[in-house]
N, C-alpha and C. Protein backbone atom coordinates (compact mmCIF):
# COMPACT_ATOMS: atom_id res chain seq x y z
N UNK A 1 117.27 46.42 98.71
CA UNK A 1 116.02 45.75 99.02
C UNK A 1 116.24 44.56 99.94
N UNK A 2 117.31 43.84 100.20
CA UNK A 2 117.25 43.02 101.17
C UNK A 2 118.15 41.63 99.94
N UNK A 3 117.14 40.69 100.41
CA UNK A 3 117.55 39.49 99.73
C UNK A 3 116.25 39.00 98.56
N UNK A 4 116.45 38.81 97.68
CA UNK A 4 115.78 38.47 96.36
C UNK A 4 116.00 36.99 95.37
N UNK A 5 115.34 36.09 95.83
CA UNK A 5 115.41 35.13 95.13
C UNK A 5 115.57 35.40 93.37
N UNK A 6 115.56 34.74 92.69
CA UNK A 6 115.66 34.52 91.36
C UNK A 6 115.23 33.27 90.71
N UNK A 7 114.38 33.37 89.93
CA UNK A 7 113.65 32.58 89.46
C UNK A 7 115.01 32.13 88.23
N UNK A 8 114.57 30.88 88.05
CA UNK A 8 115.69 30.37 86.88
C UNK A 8 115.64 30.86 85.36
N UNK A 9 114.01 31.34 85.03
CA UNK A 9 114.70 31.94 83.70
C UNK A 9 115.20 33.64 84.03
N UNK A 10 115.11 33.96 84.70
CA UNK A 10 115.78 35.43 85.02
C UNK A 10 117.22 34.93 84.69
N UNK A 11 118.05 34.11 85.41
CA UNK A 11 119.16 33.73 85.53
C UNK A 11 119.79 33.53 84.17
N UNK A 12 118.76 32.54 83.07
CA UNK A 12 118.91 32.17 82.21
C UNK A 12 119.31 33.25 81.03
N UNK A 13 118.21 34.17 81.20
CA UNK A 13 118.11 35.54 80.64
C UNK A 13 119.35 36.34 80.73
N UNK A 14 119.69 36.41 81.81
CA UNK A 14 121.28 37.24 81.98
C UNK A 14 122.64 36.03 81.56
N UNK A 15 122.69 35.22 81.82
CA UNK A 15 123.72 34.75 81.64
C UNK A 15 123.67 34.14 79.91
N UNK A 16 122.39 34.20 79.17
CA UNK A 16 122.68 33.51 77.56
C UNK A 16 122.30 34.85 76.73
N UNK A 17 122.57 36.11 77.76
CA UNK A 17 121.99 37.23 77.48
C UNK A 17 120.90 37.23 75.95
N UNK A 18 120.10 36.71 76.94
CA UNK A 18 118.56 36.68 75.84
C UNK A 18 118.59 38.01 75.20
N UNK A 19 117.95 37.91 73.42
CA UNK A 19 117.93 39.09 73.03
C UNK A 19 116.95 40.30 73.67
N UNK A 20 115.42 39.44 74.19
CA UNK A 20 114.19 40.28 74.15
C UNK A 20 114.81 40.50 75.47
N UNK A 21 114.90 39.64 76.85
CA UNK A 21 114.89 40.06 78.08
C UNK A 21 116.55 40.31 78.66
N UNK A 22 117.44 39.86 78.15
CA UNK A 22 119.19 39.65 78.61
C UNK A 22 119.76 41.26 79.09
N UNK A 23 119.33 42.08 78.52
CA UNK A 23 120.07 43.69 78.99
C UNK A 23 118.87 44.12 80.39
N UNK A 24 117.73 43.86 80.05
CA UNK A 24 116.50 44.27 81.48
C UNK A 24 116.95 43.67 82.61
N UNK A 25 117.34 42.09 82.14
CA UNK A 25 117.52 41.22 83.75
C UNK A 25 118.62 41.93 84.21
N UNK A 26 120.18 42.19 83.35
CA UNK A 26 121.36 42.64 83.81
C UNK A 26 121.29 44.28 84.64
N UNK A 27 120.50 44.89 84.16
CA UNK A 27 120.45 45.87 84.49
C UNK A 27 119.72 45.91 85.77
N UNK A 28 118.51 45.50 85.69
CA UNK A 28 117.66 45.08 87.35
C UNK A 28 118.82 44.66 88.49
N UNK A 29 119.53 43.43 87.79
CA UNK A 29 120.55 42.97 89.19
C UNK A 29 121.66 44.06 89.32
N UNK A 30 121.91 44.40 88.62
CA UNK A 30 122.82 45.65 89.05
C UNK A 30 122.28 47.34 89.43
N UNK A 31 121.12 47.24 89.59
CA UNK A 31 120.67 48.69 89.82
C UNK A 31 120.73 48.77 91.14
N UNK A 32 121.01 48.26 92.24
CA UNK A 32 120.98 48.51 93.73
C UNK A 32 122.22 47.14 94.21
N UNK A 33 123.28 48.25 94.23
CA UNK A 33 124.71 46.61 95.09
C UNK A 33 124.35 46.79 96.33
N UNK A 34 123.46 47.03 97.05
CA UNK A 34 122.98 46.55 98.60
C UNK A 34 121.92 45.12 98.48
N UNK A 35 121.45 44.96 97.24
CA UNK A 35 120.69 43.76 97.14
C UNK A 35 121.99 42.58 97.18
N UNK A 36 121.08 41.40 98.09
CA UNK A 36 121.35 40.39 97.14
C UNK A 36 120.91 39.42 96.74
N UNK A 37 121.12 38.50 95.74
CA UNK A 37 120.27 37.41 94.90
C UNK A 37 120.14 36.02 95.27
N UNK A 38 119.66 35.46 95.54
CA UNK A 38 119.58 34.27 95.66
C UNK A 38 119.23 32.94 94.90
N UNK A 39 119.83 31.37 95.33
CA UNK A 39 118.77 30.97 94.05
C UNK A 39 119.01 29.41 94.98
N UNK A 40 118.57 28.33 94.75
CA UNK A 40 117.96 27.14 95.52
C UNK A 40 118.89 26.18 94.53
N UNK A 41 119.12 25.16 94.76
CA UNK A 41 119.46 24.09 93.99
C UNK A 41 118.91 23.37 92.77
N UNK A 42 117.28 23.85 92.99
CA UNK A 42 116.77 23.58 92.14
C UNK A 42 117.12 25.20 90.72
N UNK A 43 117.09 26.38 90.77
CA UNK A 43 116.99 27.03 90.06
C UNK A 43 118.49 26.74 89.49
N UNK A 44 120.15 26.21 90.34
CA UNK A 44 121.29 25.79 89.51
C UNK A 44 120.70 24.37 88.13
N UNK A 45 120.20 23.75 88.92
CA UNK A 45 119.62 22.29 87.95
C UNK A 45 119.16 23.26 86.85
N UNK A 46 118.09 23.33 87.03
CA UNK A 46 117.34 24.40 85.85
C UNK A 46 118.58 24.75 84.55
N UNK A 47 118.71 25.67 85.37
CA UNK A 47 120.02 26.48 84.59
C UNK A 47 121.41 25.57 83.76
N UNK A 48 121.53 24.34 84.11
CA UNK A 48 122.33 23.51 83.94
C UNK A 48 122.00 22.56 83.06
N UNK A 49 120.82 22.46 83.07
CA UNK A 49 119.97 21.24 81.70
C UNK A 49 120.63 21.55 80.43
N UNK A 50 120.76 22.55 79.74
CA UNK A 50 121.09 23.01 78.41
C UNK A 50 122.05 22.66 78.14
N UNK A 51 123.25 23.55 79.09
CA UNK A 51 124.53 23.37 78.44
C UNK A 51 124.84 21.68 78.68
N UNK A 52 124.02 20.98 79.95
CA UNK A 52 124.84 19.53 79.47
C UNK A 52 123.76 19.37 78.94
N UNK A 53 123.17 19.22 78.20
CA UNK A 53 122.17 18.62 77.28
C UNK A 53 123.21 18.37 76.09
N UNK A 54 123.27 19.73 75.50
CA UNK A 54 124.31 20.01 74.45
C UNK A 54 125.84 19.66 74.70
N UNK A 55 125.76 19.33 75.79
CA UNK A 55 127.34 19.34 75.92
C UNK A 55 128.00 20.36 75.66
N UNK A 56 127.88 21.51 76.28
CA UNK A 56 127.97 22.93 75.91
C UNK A 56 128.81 23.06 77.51
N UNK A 57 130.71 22.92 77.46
CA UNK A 57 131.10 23.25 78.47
C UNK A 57 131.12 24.71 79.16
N UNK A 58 131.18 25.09 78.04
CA UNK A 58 131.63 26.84 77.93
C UNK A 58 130.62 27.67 78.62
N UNK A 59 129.46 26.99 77.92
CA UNK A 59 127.76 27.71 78.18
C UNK A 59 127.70 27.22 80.49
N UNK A 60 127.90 25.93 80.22
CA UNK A 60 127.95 25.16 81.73
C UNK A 60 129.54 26.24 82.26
N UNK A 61 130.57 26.32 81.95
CA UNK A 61 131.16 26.91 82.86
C UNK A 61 130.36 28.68 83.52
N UNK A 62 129.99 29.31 82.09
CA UNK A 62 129.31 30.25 82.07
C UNK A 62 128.65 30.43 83.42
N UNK A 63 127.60 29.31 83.13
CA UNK A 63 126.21 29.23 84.52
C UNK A 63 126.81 28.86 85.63
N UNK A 64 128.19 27.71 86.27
CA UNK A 64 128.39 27.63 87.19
C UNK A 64 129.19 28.98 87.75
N UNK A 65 129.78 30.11 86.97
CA UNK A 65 130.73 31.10 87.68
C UNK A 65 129.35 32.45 88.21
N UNK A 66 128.18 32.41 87.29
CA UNK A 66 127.23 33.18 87.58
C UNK A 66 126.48 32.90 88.91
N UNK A 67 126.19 31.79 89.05
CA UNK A 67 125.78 30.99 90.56
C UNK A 67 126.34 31.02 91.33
N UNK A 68 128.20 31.07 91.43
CA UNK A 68 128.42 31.06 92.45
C UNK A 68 128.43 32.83 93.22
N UNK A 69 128.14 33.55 92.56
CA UNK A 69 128.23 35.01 92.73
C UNK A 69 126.80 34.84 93.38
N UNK A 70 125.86 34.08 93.34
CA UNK A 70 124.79 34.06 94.45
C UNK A 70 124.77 33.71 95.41
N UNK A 71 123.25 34.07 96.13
CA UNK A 71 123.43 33.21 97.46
C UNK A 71 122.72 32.30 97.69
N UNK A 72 123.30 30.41 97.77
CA UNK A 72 122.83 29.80 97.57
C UNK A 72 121.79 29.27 99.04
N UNK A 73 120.45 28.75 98.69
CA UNK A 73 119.75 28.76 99.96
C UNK A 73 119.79 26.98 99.46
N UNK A 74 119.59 26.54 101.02
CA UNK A 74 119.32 25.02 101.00
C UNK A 74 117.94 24.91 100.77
N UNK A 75 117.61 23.77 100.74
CA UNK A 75 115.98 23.57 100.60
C UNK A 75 115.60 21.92 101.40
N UNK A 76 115.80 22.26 102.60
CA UNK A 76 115.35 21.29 103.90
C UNK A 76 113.79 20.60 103.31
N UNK A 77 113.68 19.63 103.94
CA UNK A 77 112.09 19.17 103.38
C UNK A 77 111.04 20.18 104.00
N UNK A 78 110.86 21.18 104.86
CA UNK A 78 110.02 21.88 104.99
C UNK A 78 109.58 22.55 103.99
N UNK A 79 110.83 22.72 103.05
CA UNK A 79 110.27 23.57 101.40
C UNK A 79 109.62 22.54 100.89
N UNK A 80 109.83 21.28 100.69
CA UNK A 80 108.76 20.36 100.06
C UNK A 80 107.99 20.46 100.30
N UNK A 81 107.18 20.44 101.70
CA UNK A 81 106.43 20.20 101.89
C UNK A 81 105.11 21.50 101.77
N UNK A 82 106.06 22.60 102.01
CA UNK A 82 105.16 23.94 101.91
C UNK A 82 104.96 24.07 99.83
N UNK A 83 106.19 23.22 99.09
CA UNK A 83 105.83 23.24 97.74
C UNK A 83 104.22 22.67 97.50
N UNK A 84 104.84 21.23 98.01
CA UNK A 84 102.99 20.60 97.86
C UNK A 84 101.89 21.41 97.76
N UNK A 85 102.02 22.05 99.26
CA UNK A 85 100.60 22.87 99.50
C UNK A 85 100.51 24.03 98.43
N UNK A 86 101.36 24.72 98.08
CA UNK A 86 101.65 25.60 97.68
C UNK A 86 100.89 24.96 95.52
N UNK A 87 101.45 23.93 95.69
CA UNK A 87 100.93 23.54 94.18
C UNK A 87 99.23 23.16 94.30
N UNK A 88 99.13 22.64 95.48
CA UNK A 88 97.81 22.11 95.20
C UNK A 88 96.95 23.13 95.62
N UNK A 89 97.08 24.39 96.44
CA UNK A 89 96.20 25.30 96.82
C UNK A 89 96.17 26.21 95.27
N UNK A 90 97.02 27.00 94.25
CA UNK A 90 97.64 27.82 93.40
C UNK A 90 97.13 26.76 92.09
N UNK A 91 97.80 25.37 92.40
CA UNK A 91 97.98 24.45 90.83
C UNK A 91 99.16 25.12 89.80
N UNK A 92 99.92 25.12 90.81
CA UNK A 92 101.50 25.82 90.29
C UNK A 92 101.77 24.39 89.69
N UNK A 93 103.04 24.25 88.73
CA UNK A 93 103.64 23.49 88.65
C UNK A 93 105.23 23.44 89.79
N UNK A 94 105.13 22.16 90.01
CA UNK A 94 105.82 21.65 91.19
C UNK A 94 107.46 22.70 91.41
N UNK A 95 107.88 22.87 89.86
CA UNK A 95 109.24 23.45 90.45
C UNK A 95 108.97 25.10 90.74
N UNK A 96 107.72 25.56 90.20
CA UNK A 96 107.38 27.21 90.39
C UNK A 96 106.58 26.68 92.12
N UNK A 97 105.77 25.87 92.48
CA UNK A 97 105.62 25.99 93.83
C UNK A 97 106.88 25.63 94.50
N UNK A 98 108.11 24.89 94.52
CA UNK A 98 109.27 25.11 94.92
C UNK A 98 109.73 26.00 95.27
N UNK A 99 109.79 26.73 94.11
CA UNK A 99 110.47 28.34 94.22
C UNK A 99 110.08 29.20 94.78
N UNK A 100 108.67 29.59 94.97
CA UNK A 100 108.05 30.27 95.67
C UNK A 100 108.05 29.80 97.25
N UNK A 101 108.26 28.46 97.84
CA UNK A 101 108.34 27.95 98.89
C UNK A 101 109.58 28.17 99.32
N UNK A 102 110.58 27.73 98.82
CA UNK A 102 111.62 28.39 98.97
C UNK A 102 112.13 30.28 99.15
N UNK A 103 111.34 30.59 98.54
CA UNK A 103 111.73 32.00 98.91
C UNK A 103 111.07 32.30 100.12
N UNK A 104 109.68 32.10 100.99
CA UNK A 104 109.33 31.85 101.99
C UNK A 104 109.73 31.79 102.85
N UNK A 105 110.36 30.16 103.13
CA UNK A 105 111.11 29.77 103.62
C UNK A 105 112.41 30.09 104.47
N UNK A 106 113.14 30.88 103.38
CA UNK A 106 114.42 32.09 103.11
C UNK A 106 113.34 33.08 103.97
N UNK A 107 112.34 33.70 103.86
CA UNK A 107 112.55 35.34 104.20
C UNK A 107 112.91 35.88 103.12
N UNK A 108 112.94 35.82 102.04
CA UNK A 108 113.31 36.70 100.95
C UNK A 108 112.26 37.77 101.07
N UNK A 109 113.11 38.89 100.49
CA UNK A 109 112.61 40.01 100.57
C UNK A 109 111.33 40.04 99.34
N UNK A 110 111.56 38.98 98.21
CA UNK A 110 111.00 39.27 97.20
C UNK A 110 111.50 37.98 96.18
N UNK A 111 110.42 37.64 95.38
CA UNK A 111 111.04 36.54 94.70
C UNK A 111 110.33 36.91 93.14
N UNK A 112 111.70 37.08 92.17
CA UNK A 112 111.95 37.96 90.90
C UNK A 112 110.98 36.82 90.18
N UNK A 113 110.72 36.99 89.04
CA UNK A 113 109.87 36.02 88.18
C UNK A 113 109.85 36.81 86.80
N UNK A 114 109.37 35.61 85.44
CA UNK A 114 108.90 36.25 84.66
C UNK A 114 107.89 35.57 84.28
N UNK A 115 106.75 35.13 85.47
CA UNK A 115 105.94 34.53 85.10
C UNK A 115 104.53 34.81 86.26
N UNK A 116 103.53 35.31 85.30
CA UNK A 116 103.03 36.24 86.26
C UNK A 116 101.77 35.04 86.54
N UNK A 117 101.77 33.33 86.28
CA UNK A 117 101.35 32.57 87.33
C UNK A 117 101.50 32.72 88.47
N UNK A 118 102.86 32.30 88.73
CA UNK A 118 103.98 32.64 89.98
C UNK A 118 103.83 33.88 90.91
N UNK A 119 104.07 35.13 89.82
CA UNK A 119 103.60 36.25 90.74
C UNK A 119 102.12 36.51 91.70
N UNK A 120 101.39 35.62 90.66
CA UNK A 120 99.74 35.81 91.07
C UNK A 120 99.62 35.42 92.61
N UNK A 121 100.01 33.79 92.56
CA UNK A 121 100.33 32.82 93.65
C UNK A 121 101.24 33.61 94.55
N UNK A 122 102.50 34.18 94.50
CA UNK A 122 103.07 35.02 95.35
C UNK A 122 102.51 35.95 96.79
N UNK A 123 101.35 36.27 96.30
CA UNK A 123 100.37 37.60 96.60
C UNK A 123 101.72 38.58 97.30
N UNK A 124 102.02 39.08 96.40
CA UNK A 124 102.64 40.34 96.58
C UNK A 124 104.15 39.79 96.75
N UNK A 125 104.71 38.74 97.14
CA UNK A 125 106.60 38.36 97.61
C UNK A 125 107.06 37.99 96.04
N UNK A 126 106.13 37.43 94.89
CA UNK A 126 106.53 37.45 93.75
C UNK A 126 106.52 38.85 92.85
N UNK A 127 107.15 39.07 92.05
CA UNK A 127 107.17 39.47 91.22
C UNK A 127 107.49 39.20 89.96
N UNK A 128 106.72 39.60 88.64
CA UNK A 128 106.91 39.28 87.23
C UNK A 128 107.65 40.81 87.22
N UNK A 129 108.86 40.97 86.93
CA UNK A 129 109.89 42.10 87.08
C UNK A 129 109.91 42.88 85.64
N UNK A 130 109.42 41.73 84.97
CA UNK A 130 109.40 42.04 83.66
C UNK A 130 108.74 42.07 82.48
N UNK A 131 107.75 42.19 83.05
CA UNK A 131 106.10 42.78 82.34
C UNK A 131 105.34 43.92 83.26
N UNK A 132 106.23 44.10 84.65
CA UNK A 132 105.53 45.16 85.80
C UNK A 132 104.52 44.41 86.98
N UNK A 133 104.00 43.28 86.52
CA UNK A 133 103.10 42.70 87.23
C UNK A 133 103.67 42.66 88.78
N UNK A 134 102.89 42.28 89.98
CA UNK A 134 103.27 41.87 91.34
C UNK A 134 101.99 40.97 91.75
């Protein structure tokens, strides 16, 4: 499919292999090795709150070896600024209009979600992957 952002609980989902969603996300990223994944600085933060919250090195080494197997996109202030619009046209919250600006931004082929706000706002580049929604 090209290049595919990743929303941070997808990420979250595969790497603390969630019971309800952890085998769907793994299996999605591995069903086509011509894809590849992407994720913003903001979706590493995300992903990184927990284990240092807890002080959880193991959980934090976990998430930093899974990230680096992505492809990381910068996020220049033009993504800010298309976030803004993006929150105040939608009424996303700021880090889901991020993400979606960011995948934009990128050219992503598609930006994964499990949140079918996000997908709604998307019109068609999001997807909730994991309820079927687009």
């Amino acid at each position: 499919m090209g290049l595919i952002y990743l929303d941070a609980c997808l990420v979250i989902y595969a790497v603390e292999r969630d019971p309800v969603f952890g085998a769907r996300v793994i299996e999605l990223l591995s069903a086509d090795p011509d894809t590849r994944f992407a994720v913003s600085p903001l979706v590493k933060a995300e992903c990184l709150v927990k284990p240092m919250r807890t002080g959880d090195l193991l959980l934090q080494r976990l998430y930093e070896s899974a990230l680096e197997q992505l492809v990381a996109l910068p996020m220049p202030e033009p993504v800010f600024l298309s976030g803004a619009m993006l929150r105040a046209r939608f009424n996303l919250r700021m880090p889901d209009a991020l993400h979606l600006a960011s995948a934009l931004h990128h050219r992503c082929d598609a930006l994964w979600t499990n949140d079918d706000r996000l997908a709604q706002a998307g019109h068609g580049l999001a997807r909730n992957v994991l309820s079927g929604s687009s």
